[in-house]
Protein backbone atom coordinates (compact mmCIF):
# COMPACT_ATOMS: atom_id res chain seq x y z
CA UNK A 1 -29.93 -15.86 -57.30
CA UNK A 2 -27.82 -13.16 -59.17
CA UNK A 3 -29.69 -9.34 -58.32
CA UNK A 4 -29.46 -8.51 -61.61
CA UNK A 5 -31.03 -4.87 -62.44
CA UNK A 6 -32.83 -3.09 -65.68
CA UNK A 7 -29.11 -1.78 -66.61
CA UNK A 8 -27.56 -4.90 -66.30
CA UNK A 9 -30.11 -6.65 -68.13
CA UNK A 10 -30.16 -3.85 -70.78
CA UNK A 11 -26.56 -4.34 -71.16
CA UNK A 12 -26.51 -8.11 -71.34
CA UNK A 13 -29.09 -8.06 -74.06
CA UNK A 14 -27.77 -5.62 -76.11
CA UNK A 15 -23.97 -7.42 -75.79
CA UNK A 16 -25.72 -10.71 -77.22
CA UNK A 17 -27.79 -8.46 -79.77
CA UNK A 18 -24.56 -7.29 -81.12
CA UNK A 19 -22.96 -11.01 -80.61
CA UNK A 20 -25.43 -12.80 -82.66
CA UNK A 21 -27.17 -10.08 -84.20
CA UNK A 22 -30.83 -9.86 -85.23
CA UNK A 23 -31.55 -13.31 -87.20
CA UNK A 24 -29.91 -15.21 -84.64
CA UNK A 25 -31.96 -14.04 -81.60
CA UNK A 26 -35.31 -16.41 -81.87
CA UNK A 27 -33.16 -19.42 -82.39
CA UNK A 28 -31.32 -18.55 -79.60
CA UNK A 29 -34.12 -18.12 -77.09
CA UNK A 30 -35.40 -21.49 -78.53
CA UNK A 31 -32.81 -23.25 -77.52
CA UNK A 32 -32.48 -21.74 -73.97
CA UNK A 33 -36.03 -22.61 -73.49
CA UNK A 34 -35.67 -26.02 -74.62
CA UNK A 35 -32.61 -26.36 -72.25
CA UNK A 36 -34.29 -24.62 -69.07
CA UNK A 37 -37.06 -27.58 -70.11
CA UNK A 38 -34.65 -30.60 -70.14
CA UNK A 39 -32.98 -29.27 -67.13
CA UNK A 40 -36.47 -28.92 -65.30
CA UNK A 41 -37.92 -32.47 -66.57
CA UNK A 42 -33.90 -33.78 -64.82
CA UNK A 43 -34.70 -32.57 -62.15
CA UNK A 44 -38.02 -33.23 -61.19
CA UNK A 45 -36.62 -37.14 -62.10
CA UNK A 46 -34.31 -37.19 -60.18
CA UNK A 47 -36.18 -36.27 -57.18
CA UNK A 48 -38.69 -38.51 -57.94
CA UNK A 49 -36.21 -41.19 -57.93
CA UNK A 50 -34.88 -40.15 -54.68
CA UNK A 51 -38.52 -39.92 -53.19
CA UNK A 52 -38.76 -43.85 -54.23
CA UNK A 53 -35.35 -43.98 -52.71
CA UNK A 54 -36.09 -43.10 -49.56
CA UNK A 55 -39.59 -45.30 -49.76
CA UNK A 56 -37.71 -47.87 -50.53
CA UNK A 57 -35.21 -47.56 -47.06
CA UNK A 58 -38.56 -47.46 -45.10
CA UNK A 59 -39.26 -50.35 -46.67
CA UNK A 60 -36.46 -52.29 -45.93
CA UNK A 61 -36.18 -53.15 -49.51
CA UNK A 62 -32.13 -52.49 -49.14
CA UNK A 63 -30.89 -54.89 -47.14
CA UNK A 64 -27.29 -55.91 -48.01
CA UNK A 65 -24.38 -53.97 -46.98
CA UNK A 66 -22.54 -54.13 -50.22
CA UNK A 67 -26.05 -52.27 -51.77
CA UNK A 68 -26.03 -50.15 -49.21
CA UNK A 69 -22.38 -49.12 -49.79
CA UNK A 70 -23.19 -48.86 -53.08
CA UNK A 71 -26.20 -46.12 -52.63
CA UNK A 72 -24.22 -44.20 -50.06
CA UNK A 73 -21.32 -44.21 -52.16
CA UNK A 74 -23.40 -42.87 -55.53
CA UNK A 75 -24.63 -40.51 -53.08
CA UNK A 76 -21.64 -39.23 -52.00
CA UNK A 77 -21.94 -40.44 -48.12
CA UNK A 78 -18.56 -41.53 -46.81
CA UNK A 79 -18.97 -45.58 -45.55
CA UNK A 80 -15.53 -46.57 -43.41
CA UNK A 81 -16.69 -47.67 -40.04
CA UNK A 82 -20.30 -47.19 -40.09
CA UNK A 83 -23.01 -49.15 -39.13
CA UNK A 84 -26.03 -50.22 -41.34
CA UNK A 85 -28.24 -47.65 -39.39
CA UNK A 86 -25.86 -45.04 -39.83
CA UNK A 87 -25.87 -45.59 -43.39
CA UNK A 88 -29.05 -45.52 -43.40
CA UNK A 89 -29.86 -42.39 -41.37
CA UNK A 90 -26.89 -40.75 -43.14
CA UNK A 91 -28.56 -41.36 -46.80
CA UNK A 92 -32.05 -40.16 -45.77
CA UNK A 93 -29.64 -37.19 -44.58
CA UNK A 94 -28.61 -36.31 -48.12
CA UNK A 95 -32.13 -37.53 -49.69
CA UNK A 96 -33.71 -34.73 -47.64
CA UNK A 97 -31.21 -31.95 -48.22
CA UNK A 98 -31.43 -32.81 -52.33
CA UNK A 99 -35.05 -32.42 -51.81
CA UNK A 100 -35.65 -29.62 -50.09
CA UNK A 101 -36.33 -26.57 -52.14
């Protein structure tokens, strides 16, 4: 994350107190807080969806190739000349690192 210090942060506030002025200020922290909140509910979905994902692949639930290709291609795995498994192992791959903190 940015190392932002009590100077920096002085000066950032005090550049959007004289941006939006006074009035403006509440409204404005609303709607950052309302955005950090939609961007927090995203992405807790979306890593409950991958958790079902992967459940899913353990499964066997996924069995064509053509859905297979499909997943790995949403999930930005590359497909030419791979085997199912390799698919597979390859999307649990990039399930894990989108999980992992």
């Amino acid at each position: 994350m940015l190392n932002i210090g009590p100077n920096e942060l002085l000066l950032i506030v005090l550049i959007v107190f004289l941006l939006f002025g006074a009035s403006k200020l509440p409204e404005l922290a609303r709607s950052l807080g309302r955005a950090k909140a939609e961007f927090k509910k995203a992405e807790r979905q979306a890593e409950l969806e991958l958790v079902e994902f992967e459940k899913g692949i353990r499964e066997g639930r996924y069995k064509s190739r053509e859905e297979l290709e499909r997943v790995a291609r949403d999930l930005g795995v590359e497909t030419e000349g791979k085997s199912d498994e390799e698919l597979v192992r390859d999307i649990r791959g990039v399930i894990r690192e989108k999980s992992e903190p």
